[in-house]
Structures are given as structure tokens and as C-alpha cells.
Protein backbone atom coordinates (compact mmCIF):
# COMPACT_ATOMS: atom_id res chain seq x y z
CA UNK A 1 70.05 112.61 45.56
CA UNK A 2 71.29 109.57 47.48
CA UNK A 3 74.74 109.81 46.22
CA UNK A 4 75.03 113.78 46.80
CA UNK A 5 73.57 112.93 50.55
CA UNK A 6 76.59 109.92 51.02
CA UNK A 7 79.11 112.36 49.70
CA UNK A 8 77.79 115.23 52.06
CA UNK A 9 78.35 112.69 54.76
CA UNK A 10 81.31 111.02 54.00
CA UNK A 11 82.51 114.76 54.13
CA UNK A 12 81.51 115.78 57.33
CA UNK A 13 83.77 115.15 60.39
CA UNK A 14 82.66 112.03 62.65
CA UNK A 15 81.06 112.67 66.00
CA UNK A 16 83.02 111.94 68.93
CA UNK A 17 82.18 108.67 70.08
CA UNK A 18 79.95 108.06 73.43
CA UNK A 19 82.73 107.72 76.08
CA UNK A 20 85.05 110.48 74.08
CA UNK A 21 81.96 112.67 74.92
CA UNK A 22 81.01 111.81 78.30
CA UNK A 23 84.99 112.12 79.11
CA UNK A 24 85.20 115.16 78.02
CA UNK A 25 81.95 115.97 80.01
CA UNK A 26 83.99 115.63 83.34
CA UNK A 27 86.97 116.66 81.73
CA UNK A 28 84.79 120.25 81.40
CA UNK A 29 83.43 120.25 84.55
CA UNK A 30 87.01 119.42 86.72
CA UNK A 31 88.72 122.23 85.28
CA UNK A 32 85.46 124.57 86.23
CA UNK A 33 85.13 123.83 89.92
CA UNK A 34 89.21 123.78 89.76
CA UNK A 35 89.21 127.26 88.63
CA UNK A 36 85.98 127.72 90.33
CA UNK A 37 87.74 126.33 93.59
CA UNK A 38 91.49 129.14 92.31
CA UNK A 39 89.10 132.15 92.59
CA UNK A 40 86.66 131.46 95.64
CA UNK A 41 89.12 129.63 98.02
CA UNK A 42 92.81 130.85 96.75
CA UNK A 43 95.28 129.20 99.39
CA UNK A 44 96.16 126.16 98.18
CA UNK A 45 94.40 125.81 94.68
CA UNK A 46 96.83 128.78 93.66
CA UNK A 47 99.79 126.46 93.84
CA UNK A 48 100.13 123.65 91.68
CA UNK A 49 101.36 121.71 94.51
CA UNK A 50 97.49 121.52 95.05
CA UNK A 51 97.00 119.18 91.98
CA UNK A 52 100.42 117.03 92.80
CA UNK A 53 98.57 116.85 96.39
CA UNK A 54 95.14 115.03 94.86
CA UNK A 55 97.48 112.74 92.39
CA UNK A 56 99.33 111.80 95.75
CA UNK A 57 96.57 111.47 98.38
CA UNK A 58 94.76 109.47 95.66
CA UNK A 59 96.83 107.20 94.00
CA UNK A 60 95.48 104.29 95.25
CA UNK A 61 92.07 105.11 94.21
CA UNK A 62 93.09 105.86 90.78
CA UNK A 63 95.02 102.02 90.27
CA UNK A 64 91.55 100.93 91.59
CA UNK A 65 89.29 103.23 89.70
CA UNK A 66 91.32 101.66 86.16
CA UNK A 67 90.78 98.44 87.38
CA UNK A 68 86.48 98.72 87.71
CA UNK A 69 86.85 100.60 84.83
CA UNK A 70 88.05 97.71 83.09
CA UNK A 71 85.50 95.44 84.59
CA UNK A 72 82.66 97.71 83.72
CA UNK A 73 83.65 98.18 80.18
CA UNK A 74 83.08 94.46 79.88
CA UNK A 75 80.00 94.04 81.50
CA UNK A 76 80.93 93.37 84.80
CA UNK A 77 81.63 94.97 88.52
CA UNK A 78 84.26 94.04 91.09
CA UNK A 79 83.45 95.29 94.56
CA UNK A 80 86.36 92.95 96.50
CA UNK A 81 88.97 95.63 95.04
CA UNK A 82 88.82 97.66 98.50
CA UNK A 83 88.90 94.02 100.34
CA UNK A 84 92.53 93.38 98.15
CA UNK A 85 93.50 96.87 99.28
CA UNK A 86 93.55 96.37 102.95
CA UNK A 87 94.82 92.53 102.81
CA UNK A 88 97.48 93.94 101.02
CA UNK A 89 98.55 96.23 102.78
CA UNK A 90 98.31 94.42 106.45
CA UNK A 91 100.32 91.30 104.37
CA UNK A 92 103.32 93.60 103.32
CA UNK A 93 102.97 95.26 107.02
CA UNK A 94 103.71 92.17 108.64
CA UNK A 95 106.19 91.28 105.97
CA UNK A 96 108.19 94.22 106.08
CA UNK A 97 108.65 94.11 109.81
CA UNK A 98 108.62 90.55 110.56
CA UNK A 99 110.97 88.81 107.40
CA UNK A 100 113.92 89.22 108.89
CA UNK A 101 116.05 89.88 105.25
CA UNK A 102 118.84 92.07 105.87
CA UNK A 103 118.67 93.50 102.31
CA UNK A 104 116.44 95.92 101.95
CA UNK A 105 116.20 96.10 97.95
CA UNK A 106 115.38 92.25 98.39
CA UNK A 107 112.89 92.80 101.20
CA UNK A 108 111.05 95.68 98.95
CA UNK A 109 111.29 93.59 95.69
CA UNK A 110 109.51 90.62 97.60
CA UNK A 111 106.95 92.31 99.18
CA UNK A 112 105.91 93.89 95.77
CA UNK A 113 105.67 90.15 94.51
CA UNK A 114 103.40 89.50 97.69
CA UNK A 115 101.43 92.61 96.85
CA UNK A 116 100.65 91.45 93.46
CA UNK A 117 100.17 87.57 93.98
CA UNK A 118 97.72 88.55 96.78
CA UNK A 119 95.93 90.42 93.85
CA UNK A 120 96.70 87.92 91.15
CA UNK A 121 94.91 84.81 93.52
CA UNK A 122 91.44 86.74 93.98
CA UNK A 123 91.86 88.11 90.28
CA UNK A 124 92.30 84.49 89.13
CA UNK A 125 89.61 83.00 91.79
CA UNK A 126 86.62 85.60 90.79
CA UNK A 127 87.62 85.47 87.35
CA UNK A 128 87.31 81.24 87.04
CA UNK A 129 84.13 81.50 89.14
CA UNK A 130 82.63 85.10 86.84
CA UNK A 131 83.56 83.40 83.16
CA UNK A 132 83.97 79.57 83.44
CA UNK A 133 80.80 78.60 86.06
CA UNK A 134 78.71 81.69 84.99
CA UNK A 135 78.17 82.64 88.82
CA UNK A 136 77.21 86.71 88.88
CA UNK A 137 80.00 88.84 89.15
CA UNK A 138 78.33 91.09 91.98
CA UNK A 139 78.04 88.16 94.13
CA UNK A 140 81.03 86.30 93.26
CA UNK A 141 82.99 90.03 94.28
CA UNK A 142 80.86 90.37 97.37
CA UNK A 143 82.62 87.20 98.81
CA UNK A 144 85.64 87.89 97.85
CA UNK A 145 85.03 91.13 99.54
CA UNK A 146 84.05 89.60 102.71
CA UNK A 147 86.99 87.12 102.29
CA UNK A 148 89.67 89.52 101.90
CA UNK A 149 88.19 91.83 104.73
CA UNK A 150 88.10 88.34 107.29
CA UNK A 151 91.77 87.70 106.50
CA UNK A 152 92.83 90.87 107.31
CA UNK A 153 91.09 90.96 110.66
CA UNK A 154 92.77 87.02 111.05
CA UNK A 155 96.48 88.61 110.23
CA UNK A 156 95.74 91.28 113.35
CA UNK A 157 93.15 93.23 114.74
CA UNK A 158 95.76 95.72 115.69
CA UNK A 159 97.01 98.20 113.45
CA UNK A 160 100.25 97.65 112.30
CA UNK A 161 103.22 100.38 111.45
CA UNK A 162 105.74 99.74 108.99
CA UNK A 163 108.97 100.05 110.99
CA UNK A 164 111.05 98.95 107.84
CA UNK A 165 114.17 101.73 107.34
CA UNK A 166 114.84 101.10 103.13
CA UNK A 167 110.92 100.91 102.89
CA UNK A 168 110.25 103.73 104.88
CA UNK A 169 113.14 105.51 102.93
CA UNK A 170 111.52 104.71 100.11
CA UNK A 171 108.21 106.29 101.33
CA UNK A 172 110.19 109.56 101.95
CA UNK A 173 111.57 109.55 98.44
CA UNK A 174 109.32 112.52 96.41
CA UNK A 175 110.19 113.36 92.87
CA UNK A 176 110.80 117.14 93.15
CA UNK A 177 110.21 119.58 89.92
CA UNK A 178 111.74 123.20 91.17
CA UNK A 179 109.79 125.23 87.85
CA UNK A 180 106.27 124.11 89.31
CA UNK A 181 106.94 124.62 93.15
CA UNK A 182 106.52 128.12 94.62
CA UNK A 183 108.02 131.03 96.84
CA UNK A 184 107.24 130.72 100.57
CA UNK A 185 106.86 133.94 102.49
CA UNK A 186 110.82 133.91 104.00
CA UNK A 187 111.49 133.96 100.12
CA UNK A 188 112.70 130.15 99.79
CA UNK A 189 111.81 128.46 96.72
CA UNK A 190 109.73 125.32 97.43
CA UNK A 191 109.74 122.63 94.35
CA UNK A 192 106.03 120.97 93.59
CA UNK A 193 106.61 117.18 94.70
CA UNK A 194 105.35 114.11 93.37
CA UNK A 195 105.16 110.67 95.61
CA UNK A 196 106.18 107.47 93.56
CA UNK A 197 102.83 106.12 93.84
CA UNK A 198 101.47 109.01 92.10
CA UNK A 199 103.74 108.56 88.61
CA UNK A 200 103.13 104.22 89.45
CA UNK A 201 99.29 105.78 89.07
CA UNK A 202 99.55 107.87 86.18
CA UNK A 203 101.56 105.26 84.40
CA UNK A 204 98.83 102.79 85.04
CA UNK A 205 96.27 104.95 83.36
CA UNK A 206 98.53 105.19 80.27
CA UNK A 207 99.00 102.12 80.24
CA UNK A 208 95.66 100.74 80.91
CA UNK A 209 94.20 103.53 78.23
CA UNK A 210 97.07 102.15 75.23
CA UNK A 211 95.67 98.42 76.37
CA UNK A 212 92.34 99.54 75.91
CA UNK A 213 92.45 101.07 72.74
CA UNK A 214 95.15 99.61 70.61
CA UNK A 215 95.11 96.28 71.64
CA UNK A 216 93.00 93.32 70.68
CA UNK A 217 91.96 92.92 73.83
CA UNK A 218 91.28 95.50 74.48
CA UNK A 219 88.42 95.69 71.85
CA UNK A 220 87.03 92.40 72.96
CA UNK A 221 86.20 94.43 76.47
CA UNK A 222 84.42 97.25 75.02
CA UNK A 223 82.82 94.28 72.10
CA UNK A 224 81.60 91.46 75.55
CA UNK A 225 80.51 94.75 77.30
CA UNK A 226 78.66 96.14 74.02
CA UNK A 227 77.01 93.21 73.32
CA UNK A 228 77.38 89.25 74.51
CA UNK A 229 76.16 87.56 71.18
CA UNK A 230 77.35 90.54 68.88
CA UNK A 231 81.09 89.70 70.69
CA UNK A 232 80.22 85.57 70.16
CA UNK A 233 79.31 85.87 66.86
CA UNK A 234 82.41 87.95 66.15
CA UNK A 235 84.81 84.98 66.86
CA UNK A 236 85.46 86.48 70.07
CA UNK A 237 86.80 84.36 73.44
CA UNK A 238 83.90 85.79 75.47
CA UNK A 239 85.08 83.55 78.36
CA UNK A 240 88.66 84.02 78.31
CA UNK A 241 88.08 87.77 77.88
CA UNK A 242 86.17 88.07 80.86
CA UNK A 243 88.20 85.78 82.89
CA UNK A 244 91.25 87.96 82.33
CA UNK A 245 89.77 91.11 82.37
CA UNK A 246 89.10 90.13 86.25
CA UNK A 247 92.65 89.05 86.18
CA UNK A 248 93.85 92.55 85.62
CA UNK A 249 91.49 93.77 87.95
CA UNK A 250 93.47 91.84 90.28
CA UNK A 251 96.42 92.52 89.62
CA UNK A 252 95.61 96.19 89.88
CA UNK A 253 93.91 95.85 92.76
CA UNK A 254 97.07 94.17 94.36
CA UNK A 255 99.05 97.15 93.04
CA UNK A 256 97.29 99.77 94.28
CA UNK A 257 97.43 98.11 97.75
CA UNK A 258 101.13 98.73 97.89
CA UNK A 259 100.71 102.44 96.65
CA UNK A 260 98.36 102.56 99.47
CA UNK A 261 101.43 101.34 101.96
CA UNK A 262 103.83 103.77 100.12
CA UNK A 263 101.60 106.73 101.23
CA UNK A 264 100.56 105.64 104.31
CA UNK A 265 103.13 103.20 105.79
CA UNK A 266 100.42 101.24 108.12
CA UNK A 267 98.19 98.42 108.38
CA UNK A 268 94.91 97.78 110.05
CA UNK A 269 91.49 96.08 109.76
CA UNK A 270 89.67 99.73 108.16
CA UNK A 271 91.80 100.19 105.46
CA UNK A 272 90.46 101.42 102.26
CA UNK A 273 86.87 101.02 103.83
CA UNK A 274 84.38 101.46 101.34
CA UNK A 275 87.02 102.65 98.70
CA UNK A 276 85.74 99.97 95.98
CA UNK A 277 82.31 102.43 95.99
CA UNK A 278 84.80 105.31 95.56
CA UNK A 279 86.13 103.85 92.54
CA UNK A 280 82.81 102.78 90.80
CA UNK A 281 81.59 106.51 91.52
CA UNK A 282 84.92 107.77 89.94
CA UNK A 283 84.58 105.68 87.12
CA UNK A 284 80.91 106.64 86.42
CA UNK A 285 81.65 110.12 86.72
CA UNK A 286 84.15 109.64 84.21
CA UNK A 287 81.92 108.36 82.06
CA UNK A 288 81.87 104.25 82.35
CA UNK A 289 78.68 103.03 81.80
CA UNK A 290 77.01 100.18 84.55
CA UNK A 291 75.80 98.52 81.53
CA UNK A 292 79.03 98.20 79.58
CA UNK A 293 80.77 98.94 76.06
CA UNK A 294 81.37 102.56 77.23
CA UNK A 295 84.31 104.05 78.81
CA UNK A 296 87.34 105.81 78.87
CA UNK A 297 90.12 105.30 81.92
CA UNK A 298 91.62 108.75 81.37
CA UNK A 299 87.81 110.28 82.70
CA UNK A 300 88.00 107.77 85.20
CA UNK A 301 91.08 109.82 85.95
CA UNK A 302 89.10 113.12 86.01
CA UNK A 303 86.56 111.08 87.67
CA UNK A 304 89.07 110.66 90.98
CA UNK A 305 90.48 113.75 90.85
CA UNK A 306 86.49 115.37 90.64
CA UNK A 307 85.73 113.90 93.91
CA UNK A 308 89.35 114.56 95.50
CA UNK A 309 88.25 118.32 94.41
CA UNK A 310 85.08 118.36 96.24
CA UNK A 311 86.52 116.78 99.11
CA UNK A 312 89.11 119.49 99.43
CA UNK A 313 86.53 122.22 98.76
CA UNK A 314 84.42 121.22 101.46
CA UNK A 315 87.47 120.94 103.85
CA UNK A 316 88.52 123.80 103.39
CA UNK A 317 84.55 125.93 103.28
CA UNK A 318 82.71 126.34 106.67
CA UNK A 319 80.69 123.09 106.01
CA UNK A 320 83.62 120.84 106.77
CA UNK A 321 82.39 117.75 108.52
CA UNK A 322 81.97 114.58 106.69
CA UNK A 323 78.86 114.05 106.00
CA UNK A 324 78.70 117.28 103.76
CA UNK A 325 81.52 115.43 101.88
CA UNK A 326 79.50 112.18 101.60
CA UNK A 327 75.86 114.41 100.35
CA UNK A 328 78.35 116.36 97.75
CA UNK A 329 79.87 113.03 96.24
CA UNK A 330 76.24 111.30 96.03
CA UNK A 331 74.94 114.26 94.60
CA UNK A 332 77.59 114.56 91.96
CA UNK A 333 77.12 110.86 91.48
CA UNK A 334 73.33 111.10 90.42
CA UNK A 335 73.81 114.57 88.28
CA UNK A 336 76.39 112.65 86.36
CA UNK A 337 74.10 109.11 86.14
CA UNK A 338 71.03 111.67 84.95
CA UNK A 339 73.86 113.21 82.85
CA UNK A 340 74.92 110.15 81.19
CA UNK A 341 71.29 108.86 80.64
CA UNK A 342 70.43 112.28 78.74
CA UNK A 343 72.91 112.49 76.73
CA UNK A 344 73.01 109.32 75.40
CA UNK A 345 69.27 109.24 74.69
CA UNK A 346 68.92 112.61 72.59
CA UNK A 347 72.64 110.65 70.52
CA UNK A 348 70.35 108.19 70.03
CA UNK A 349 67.71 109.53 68.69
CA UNK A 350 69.69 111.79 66.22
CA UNK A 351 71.77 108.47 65.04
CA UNK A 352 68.14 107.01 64.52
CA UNK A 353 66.86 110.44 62.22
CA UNK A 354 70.46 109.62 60.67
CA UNK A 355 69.87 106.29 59.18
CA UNK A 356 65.98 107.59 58.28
């Protein structure tokens, strides 16, 4: 009887793992309030200029969202990522218009090295002080949140517009695609476009999701975040895995602070404001666990675009003021924290009547 029972096993096809479920959870429930969204409200939503307006208006937020999700994976939070957003962008600001280079490729190309070295320093600071002198990461993130947000107030208290020609030429610049656009009512075609940002976003999720899953290091995230000793005992860097993780985190962080210029060519002391929540809901909804060892970036990508979604519904629907925007999100939030805890206690207990 045991062998017939292995065979009958080894035969049937493997359950989709915890994030692969939970992903495909929000995966599910986008495309129903998107189609949900196509037949209520029309307009917009019947174009798919609609969609290439989320990817654009959220770019940022995306880089970001990748970058907790990577943190979270491994057992850890990073809540100086919207801090890193606005020094960024008030740095490159004040570099654009103040550097004096007559080239502009050579003005842009330096000011993306400033973006990502601001990025890189707290990535490499939090990361030291997280892994090598086993300070907690909410705390450690916390200052660097404060620190980022003080430096930016230091570097001006007034807001500051990007007055750069190649850069702002460069913020003009749209990939168009003519076959996805639409007819306006004079009868002129109008192409679906797609701001640079956007594709540096998308790319970042591809590459963050091949990092994640077919490299070594990859593992060792979702192994630290699954379990400390398990991942020690394993031969596994814990330390340097953790310290790099924040790294990244950095790094992206950095990046999506000059996406965040590209689509909105200003600086000021309020930028990004509270976006480093925005990107821990995004990656929840998505299906990252708080507790680690579970996640997947591309629902962290259906994560931003869920909340973009609501946001636009509730624009566009007589309850438009913001608050209704803020209650929808938090609600959303705690159906898919309730969600998460559900399902993953009923695939417990059938993995448990497995092994009986």
C-alpha cells in the first residue's frame, strides 16, 4: 500500500507554491475590477492607453515596490526608500540646473550616477548597520528615513523645477505603439504611449524576478527570510545576504528617484511622501509576506497597478476626494492580509493531513 500511495503521488501534478498562489490571487482580482472598472466607468478603461497611463504615473512606485519586496522576502523592511526618493530627486534638481556642463548627454549620464550613488550610500549604510551590528532593520530604516527627508529640506525648502533643455527633452521622449492607440472623434489615429520610466520599471521587475529565481542569491533571500538557522545551517552567508539585499534596495531606491524626476521634472521637500507605505501595501497585496520566505515581484507588480486601479476608480466615481482613496487602499490592504493569513493556514493544514 505504501508504494501504490508514493506512486499515486509522485504522479500527481505539484501544487503551486505559496507566493505562485497568492500572486495569482491579485493577479485574479486586477483583471476583475479592470474589467469591472471597462463596463461600469467606460471612458478611459476602454482604451489601452488607460493601462500605459498606471505603468507611467507609477513607475516609481513599482522600482520601489521590487525593492521592499526584496527586503521582505529576506526577513526584513526598508521604510527610508520614500526618504531616497525625494533626496534624489531635489539632488539631480539642483544638479541639472546648477552644473554648468554644456553637454547634455554628459550632464544626464552624471546625474544618473548621482541618482544611484545617493541610493548606493544609504543601501550600503543600513545594510552594514541591519547585517554586521545586528541593529533592527525597522529602526535602522526609520533614521535613514528621517535622514534622507532632513537633507532634502537642507538642499532647499523651495521647490525646485528642472529647467535643463536635453533632460527635459528627454522627459518629452514617449515610446509610441500606433496598433494599441485609438481613433479620436475628428478621426485621427492616436498611438498608446509609453514614458521611459515605465519600460526602466518593467525591466526592473524582470530583472529583479530572473535574480530572484534563478540565481543563487536569489535563493539565499527567500532561504534567510524562510528560516535564519535553516539558511545557517545550509552553508549560507546569512550576513552578506542580508547586507546586500539592502544594497539593492538601495540602489533601487536611487533608481526609482530618477524615474520619479523623468515624470515629474521637479524637486521639493514632499516628494514621494509616504510612498515607502505605498510600496509595502503593494507588495503585500501582491502577495509578500511581513514575515518572510514568500513572495513574488511580478504580484508586487499587480500589487501597484491594484491600487493605481482603485485610485483611478474613485477619481473618476462621485466619491472622489482623497480620503475615499486612502479608506479603499486600507481596506484592500486588510482583505488581502486576512486573505493571505487564510489561505495559508487551510495549505497548511492539508500539507500536515499529507505527511499523516
Amino acid at each position: 500500500m505504501t508504494g501504490v500511495n508514493t506512486t499515486s503521488r509522485a504522479k500527481r501534478k505539484e501544487p503551486m507554491t505559496d507566493a505562485q498562489l497568492l500572486m495569482t490571487i491579485s493577479i485574479c482580482i486586477f483583471a476583475f475590477m479592470y474589467a469591472a472598472a471597462m463596463i461600469f466607468l467606460g471612458g478611459g478603461f476602454l482604451k489601452f492607453q488607460q493601462i500605459f497611463d498606471l505603468l507611467n504615473d507609477n513607475a516609481a512606485l513599482i522600482i520601489i515596490s521590487c525593492s521592499l519586496t526584496i527586503v521582505m522576502i529576506g526577513g526584513g523592511i526598508n521604510i527610508s526608500v520614500g526618504g531616497v526618493i525625494g533626496l534624489t530627486v531635489m539632488s539631480c534638481a539642483l544638479f541639472l540646473n546648477n552644473n554648468g556642463i554644456q553637454n547634455g548627454f554628459l550632464s544626464i549620464l552624471l546625474t544618473i550616477l548621482l541618482a544611484l550613488g545617493i541610493g548606493l550610500a544609504f543601501g550600503v549604510l543600513e545594510g552594514f548597520l541591519v547585517s554586521f551590528l545586528g541593529i533592527q532593520p525597522f529602526i535602522v530604516t526609520l533614521a535613514g528615513m528621517f535622514l534622507s527627508r532632513g537633507l532634502t529640506t537642507m538642499l532647499s525648502v523651495n521647490p525646485v523645477k528642472v529647467t535643463h533643455e536635453a533632460f527635459l527633452a528627454l522627459v518629452k521622449s514617449k515610446i509610441k505603439i500606433p496598433w494599441l492607440g485609438y481613433v479620436a472623434q475628428n478621426g485621427n489615429p492616436i498611438p498608446a504611449k509609453l514614458e521611459i520610466g515605465a519600460v526602466v520599471a518593467l525591466c526592473v521587475v524582470i530583472l529583479v524576478y530572473l535574480m530572484l529565481h534563478f540565481m543563487r542569491f536569489g535563493r539565499n533571500i527567500y532561504a534567510l527570510g524562510g528560516n535564519r538557522q535553516s539558511a545557517l545551517m545550509l552553508g549560507i552567508n546569512v550576513r552578506s545576504t542580508c547586507f546586500w539585499s539592502y544594497v539593492l534596495s538601495g540602489l533601487l531606491s536611487g533608481l526609482a528617484g530618477y524615474v520619479f524626476l523623468m515624470h515629474k521634472p521637479a524637486g521639493n521637500a514632499s516628494v514621494a511622501m509616504r510612498s515607502e507605505m505605498d510600496a509595502i501595501a503593494a507588495s503585500i497585496i501582491g502577495g509578500t509576506l511581513l514575515t518572510g520566505g514568500v513572495g513574488n515581484v511580478i504580484g508586487t507588480l499587480f500589487g501597484v497597478m491594484i491600487l493605481a486601479t482603485i485610485q483611478k476608480i474613485i477619481a473618476l466615481s462621485p466619491l472622489n476626494a482623497s480620503w475615499w482613496q486612502e479608506m479603499a487602499s486600507g481596506a484592500m490592504l486588510g482583505f488581502f492580509i486576512i486573505l493571505q493569513s487564510v489561505v495559508l493556514s487551510n495549505r497548511g493544514k492539508h500539507k500536515s493531513k499529507d505527511k499523516e
